[in-house]
PDB file of N, CA and C in Angstrom:
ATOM      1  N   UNK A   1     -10.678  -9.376 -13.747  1.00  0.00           N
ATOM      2  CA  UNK A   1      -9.996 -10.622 -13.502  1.00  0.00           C
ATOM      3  C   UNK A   1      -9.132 -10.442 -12.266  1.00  0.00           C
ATOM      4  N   UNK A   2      -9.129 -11.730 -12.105  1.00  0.00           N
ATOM      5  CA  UNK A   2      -8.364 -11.588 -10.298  1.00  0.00           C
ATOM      6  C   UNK A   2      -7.004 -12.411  -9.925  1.00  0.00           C
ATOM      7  N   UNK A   3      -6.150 -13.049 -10.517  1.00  0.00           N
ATOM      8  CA  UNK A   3      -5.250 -13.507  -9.919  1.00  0.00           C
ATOM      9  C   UNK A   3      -4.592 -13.331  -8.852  1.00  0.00           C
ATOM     10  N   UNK A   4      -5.103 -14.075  -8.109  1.00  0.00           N
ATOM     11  CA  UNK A   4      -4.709 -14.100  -6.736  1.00  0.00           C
ATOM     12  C   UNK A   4      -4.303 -12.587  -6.114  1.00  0.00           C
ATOM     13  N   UNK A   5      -5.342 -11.378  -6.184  1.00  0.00           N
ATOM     14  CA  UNK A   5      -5.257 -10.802  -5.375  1.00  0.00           C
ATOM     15  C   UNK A   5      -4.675  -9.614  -6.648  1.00  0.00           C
ATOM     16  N   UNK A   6      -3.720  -9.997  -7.945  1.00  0.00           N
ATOM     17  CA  UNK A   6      -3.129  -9.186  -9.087  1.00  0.00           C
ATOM     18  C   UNK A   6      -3.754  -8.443  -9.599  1.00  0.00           C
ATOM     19  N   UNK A   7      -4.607  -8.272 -10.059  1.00  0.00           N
ATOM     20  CA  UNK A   7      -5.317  -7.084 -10.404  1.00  0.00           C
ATOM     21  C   UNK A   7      -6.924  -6.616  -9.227  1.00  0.00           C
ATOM     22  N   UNK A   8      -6.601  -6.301  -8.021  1.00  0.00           N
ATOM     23  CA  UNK A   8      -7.178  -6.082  -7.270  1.00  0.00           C
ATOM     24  C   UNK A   8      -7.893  -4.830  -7.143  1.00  0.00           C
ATOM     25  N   UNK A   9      -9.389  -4.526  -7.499  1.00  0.00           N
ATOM     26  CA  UNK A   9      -9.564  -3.431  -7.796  1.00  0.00           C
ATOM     27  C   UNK A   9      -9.136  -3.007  -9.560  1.00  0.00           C
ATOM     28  N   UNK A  10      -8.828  -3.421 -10.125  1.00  0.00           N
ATOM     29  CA  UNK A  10      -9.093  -3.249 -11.626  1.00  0.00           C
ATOM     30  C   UNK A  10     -10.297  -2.981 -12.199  1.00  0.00           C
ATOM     31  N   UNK A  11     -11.551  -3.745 -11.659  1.00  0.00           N
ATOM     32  CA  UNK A  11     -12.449  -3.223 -12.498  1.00  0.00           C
ATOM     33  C   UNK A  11     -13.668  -2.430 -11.792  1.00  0.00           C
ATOM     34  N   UNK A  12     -13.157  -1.397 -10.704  1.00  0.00           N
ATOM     35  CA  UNK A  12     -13.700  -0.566 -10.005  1.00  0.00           C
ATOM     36  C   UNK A  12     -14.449   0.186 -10.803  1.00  0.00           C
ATOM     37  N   UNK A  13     -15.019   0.827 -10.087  1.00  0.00           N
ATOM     38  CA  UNK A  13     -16.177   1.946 -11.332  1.00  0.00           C
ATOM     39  C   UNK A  13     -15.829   2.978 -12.042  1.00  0.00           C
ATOM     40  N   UNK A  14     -14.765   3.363 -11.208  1.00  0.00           N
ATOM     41  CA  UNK A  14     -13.870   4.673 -11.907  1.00  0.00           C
ATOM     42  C   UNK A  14     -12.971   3.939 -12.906  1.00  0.00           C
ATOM     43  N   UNK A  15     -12.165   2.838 -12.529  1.00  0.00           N
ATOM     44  CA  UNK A  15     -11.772   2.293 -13.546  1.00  0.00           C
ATOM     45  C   UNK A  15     -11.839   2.232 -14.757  1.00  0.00           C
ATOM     46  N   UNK A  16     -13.564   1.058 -14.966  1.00  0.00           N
ATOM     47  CA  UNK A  16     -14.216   1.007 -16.278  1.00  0.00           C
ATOM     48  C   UNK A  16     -14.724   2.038 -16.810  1.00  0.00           C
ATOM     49  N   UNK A  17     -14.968   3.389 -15.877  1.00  0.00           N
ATOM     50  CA  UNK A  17     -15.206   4.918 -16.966  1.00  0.00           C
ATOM     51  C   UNK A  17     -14.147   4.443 -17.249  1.00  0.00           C
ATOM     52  N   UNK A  18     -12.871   5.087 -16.655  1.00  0.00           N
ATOM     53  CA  UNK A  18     -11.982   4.848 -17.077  1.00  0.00           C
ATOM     54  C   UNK A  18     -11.499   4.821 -19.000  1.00  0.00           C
ATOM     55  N   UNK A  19     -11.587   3.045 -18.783  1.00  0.00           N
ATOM     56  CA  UNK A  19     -11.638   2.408 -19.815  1.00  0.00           C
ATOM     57  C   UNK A  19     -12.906   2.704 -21.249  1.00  0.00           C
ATOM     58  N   UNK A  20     -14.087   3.152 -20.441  1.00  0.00           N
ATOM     59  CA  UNK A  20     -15.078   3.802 -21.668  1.00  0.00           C
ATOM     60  C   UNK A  20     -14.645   5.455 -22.024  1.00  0.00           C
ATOM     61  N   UNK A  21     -14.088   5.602 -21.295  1.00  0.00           N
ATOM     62  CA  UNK A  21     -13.830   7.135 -21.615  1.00  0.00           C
ATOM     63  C   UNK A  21     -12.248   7.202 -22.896  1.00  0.00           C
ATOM     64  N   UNK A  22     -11.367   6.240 -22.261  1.00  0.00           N
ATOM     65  CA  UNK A  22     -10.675   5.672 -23.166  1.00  0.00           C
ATOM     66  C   UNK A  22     -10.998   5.104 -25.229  1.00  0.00           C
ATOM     67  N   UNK A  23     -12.283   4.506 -24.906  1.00  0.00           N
ATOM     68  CA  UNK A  23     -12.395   3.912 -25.934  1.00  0.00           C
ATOM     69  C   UNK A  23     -13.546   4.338 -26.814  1.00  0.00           C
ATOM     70  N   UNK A  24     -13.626   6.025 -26.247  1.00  0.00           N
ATOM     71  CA  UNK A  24     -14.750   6.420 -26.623  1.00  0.00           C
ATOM     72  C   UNK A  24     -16.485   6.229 -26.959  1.00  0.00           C
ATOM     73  N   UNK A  25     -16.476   5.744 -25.676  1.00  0.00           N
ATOM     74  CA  UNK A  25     -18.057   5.247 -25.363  1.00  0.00           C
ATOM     75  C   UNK A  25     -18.822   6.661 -25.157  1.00  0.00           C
ATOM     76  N   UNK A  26     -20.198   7.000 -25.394  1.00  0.00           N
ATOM     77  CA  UNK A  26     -20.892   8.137 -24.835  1.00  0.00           C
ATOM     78  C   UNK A  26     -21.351   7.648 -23.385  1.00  0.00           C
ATOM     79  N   UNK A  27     -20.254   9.114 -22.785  1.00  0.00           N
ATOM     80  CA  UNK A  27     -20.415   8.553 -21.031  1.00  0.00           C
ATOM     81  C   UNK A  27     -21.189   8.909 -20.704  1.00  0.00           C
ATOM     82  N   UNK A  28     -22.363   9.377 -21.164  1.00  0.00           N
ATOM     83  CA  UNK A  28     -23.798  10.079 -20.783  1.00  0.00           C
ATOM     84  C   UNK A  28     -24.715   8.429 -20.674  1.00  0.00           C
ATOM     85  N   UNK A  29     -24.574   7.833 -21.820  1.00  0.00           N
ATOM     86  CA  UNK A  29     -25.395   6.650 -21.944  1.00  0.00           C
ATOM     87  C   UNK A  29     -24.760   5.467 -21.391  1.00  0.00           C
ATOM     88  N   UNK A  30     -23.419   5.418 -20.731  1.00  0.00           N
ATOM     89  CA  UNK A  30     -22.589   4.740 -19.909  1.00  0.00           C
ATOM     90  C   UNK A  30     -22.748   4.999 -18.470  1.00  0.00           C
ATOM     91  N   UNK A  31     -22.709   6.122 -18.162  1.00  0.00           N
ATOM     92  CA  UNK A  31     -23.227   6.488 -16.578  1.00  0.00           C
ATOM     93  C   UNK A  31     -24.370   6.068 -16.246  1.00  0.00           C
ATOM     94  N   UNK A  32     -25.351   6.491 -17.366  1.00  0.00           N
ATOM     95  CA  UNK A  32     -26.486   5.827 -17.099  1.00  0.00           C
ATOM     96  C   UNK A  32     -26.668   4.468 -16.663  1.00  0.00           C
ATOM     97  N   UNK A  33     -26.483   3.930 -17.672  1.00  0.00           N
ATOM     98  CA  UNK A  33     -26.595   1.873 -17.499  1.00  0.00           C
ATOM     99  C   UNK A  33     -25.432   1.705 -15.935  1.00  0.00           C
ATOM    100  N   UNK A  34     -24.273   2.255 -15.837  1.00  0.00           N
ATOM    101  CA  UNK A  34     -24.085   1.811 -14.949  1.00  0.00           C
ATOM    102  C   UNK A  34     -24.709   2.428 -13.442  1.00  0.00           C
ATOM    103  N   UNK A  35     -25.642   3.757 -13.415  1.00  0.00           N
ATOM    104  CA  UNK A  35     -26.240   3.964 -11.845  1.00  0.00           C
ATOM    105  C   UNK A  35     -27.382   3.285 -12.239  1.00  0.00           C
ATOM    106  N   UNK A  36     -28.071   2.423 -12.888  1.00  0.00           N
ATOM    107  CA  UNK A  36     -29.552   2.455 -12.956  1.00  0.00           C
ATOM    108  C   UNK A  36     -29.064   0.707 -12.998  1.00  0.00           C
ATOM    109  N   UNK A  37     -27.745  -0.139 -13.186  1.00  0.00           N
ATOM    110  CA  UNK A  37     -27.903  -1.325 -13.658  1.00  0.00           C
ATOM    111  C   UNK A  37     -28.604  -2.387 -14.256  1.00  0.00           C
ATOM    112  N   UNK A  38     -29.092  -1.804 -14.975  1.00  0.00           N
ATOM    113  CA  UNK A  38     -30.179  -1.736 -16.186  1.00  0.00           C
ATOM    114  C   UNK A  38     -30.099  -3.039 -16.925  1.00  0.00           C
ATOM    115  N   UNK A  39     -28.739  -3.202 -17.207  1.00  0.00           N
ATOM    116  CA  UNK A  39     -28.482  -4.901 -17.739  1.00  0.00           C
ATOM    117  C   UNK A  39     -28.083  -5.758 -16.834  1.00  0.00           C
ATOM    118  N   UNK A  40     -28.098  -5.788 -14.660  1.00  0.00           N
ATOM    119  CA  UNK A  40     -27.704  -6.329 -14.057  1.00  0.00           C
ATOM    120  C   UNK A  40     -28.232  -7.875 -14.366  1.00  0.00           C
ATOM    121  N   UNK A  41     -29.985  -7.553 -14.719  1.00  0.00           N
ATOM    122  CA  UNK A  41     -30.773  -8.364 -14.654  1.00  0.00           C
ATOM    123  C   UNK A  41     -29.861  -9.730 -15.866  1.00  0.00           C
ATOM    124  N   UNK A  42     -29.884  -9.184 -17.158  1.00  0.00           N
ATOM    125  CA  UNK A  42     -29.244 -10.003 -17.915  1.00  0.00           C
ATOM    126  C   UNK A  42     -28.008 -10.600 -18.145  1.00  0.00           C
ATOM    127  N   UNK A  43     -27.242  -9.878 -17.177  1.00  0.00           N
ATOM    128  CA  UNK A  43     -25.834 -10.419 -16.924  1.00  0.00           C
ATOM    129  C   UNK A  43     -25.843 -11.567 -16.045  1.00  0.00           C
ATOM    130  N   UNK A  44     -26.915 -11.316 -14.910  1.00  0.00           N
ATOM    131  CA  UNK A  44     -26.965 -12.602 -13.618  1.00  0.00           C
ATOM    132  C   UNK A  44     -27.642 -13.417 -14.795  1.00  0.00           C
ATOM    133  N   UNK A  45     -28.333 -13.528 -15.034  1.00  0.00           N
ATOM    134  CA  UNK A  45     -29.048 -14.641 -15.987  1.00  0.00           C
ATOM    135  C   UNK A  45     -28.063 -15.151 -16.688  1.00  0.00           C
ATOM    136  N   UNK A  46     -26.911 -14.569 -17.587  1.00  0.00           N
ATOM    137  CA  UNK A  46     -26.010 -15.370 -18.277  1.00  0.00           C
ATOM    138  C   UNK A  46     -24.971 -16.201 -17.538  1.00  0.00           C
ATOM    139  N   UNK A  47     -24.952 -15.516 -16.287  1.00  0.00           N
ATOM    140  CA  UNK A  47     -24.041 -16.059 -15.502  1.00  0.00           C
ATOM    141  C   UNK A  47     -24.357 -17.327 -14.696  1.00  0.00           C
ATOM    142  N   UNK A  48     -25.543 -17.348 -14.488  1.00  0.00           N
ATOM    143  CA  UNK A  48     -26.073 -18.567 -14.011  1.00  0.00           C
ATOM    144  C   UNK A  48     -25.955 -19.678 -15.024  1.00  0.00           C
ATOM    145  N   UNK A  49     -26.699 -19.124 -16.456  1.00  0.00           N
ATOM    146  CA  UNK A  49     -26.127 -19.942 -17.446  1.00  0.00           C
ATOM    147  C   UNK A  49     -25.153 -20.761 -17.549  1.00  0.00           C
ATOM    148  N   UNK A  50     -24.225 -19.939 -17.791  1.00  0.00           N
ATOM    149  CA  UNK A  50     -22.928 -20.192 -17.572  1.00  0.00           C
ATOM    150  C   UNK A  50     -22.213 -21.586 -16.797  1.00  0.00           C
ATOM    151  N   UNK A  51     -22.812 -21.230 -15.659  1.00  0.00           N
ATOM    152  CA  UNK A  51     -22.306 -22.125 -14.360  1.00  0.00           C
ATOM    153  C   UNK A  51     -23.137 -23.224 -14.538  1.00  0.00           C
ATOM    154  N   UNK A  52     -24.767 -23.656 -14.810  1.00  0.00           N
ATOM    155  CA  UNK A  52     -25.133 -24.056 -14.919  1.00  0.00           C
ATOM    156  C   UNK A  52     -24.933 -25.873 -15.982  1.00  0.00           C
ATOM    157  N   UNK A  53     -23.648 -24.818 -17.262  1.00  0.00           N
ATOM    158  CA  UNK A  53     -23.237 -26.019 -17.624  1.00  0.00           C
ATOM    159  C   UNK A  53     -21.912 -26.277 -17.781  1.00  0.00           C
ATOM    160  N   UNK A  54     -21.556 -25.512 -16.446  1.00  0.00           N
ATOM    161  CA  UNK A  54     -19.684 -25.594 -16.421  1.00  0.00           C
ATOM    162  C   UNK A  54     -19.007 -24.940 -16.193  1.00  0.00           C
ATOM    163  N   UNK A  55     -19.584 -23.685 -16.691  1.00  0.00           N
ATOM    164  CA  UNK A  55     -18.415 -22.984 -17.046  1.00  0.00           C
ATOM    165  C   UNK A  55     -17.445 -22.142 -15.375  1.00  0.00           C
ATOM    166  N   UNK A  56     -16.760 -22.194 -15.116  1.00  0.00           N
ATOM    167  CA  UNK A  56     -16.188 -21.913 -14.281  1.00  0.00           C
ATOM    168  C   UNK A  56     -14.459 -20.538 -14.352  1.00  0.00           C
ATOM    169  N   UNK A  57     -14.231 -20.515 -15.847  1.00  0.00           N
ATOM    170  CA  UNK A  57     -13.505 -19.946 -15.627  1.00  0.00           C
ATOM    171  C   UNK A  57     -13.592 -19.181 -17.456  1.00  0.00           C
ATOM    172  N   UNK A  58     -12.382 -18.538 -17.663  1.00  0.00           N
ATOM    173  CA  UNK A  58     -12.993 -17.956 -18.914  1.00  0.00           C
ATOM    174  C   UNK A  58     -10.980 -18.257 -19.557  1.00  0.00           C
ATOM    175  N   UNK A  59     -11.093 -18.615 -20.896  1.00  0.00           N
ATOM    176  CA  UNK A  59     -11.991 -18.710 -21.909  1.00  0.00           C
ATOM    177  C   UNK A  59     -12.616 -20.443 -21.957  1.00  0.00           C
ATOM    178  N   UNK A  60     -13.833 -21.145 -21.883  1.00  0.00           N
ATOM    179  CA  UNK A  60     -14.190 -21.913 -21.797  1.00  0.00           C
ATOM    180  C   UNK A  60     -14.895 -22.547 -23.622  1.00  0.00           C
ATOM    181  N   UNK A  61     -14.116 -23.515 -23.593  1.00  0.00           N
ATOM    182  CA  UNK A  61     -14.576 -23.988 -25.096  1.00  0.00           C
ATOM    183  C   UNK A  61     -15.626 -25.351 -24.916  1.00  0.00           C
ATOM    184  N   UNK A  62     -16.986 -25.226 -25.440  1.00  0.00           N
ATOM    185  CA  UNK A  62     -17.196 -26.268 -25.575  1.00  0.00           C
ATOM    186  C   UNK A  62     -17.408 -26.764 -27.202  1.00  0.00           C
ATOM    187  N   UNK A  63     -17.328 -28.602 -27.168  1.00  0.00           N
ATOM    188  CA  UNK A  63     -17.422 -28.728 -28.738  1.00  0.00           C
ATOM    189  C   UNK A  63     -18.323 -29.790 -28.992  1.00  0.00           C
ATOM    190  N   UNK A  64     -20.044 -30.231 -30.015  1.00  0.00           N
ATOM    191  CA  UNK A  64     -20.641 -30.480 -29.628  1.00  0.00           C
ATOM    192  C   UNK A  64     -21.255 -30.659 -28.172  1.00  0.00           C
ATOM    193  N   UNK A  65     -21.350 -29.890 -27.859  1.00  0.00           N
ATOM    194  CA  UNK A  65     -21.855 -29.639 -26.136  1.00  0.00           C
ATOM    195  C   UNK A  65     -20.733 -30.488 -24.922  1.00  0.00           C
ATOM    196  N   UNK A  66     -19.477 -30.725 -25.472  1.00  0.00           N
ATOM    197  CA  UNK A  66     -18.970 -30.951 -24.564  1.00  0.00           C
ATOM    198  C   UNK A  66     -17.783 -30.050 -24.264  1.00  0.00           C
ATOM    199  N   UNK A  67     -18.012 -29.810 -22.542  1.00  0.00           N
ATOM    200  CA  UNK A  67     -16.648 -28.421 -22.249  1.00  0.00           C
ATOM    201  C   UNK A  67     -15.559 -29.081 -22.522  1.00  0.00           C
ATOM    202  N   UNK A  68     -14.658 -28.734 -23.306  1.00  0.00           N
ATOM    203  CA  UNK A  68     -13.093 -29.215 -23.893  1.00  0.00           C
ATOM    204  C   UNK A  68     -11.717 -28.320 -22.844  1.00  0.00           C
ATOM    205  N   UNK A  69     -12.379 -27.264 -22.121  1.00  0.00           N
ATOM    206  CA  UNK A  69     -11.750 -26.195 -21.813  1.00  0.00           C
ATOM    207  C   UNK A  69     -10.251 -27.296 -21.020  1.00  0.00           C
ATOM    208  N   UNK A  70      -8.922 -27.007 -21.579  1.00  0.00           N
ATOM    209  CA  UNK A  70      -8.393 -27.492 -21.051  1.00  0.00           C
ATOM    210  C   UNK A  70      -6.947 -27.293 -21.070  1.00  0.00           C
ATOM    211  N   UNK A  71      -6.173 -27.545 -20.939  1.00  0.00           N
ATOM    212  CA  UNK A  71      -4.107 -26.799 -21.465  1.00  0.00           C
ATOM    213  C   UNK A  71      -4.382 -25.655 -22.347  1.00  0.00           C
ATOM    214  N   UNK A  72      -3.638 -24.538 -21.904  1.00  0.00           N
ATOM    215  CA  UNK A  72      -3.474 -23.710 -23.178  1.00  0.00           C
ATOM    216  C   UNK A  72      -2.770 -24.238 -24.208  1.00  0.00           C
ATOM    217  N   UNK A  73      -2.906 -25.227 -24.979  1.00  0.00           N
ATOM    218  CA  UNK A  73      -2.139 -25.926 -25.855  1.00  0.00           C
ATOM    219  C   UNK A  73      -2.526 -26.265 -26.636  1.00  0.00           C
ATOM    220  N   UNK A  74      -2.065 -25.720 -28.330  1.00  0.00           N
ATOM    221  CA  UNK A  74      -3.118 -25.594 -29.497  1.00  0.00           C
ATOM    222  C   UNK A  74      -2.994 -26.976 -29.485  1.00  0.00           C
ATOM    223  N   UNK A  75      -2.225 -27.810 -29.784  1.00  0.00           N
ATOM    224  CA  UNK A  75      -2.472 -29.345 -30.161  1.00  0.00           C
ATOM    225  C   UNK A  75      -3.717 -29.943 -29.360  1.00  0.00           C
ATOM    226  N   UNK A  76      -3.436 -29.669 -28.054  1.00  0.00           N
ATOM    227  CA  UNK A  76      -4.698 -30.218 -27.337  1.00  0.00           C
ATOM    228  C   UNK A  76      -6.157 -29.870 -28.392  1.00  0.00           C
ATOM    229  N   UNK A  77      -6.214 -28.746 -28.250  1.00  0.00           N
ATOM    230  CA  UNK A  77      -7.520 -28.308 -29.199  1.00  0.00           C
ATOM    231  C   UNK A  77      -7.953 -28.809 -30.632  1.00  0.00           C
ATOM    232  N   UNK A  78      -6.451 -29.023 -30.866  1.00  0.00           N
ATOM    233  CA  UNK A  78      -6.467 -29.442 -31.980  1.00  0.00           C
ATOM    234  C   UNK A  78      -7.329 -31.110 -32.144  1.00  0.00           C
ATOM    235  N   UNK A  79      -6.222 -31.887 -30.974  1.00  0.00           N
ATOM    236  CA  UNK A  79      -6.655 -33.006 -31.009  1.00  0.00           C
ATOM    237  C   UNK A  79      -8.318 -33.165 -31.628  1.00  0.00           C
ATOM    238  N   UNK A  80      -8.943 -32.578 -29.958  1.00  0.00           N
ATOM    239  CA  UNK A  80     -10.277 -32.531 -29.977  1.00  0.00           C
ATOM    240  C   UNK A  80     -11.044 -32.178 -31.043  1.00  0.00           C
ATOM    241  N   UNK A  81     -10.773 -31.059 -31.385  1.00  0.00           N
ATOM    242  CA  UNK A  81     -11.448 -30.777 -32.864  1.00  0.00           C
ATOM    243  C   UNK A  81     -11.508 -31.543 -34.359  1.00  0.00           C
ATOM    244  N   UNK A  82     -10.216 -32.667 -34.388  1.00  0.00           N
ATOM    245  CA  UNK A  82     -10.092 -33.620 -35.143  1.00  0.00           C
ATOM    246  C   UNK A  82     -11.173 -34.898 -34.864  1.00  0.00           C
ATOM    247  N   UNK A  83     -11.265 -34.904 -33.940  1.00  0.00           N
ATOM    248  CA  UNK A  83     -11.614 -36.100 -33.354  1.00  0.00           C
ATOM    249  C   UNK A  83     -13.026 -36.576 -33.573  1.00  0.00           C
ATOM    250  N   UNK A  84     -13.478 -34.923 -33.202  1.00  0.00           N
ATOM    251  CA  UNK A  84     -14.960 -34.353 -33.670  1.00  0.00           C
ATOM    252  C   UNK A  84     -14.721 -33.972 -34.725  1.00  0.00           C
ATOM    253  N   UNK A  85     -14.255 -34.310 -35.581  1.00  0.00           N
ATOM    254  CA  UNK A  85     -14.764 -34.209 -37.365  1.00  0.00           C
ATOM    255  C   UNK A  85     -14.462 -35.220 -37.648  1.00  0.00           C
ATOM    256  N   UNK A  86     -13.615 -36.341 -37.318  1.00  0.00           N
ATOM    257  CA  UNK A  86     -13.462 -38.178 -37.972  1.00  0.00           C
ATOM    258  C   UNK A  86     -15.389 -38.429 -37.528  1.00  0.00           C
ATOM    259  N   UNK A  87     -15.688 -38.396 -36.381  1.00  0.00           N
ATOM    260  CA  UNK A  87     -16.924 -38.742 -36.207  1.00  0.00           C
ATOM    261  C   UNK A  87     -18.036 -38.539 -37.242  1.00  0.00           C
ATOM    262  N   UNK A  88     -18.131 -37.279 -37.591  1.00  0.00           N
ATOM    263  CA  UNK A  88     -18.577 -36.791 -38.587  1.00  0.00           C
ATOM    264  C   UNK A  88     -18.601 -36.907 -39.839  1.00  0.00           C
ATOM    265  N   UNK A  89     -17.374 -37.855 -39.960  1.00  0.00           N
ATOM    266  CA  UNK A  89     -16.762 -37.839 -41.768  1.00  0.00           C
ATOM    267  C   UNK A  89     -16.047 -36.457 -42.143  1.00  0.00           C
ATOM    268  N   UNK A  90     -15.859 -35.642 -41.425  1.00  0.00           N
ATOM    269  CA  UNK A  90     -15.495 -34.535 -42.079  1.00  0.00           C
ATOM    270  C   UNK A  90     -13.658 -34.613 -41.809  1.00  0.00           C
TER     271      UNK A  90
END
């Protein structure tokens, strides 16, 4: 993540060992996937996904297929989620 420049270099490569070496990942089968980028293929694919129906930033909520993503503000969510269950009967 990048705020404006705030965590710059955070998720460098040494870093995320880093962080797998931390959280006890086997860095044998971690080194691997990351020199061979082995799941690059399926990450660009989700990511296109992604963008494809919105999504632009993270954490992105959608509810019946519509993106809600909006105030960090439980009421807001709340609203929405009510709103979409009167529809419903629920």
């Amino acid at each position: 993540m990048n705020w404006n420049e705030t965590n710059k270099g955070g998720y460098s490569d040494a870093n995320l060992r880093t962080f797998g070496e931390m959280t006890g990942l086997l860095m044998n089968q971690f080194d691997e996937c990351m020199g061979t980028n082995k799941y690059l293929p399926k990450v660009e694919s989700d990511r296109q996904a992604a963008l494809d129906v919105g999504v632009n930033s993270t954490p992105t909520f959608f509810l019946n297929g519509e993106n809600i993503t909006g105030p960090d503000d439980y009421g807001y969510y709340r609203v929405k989620i009510e709103e979409a269950l009167a529809k419903v009967g629920g």
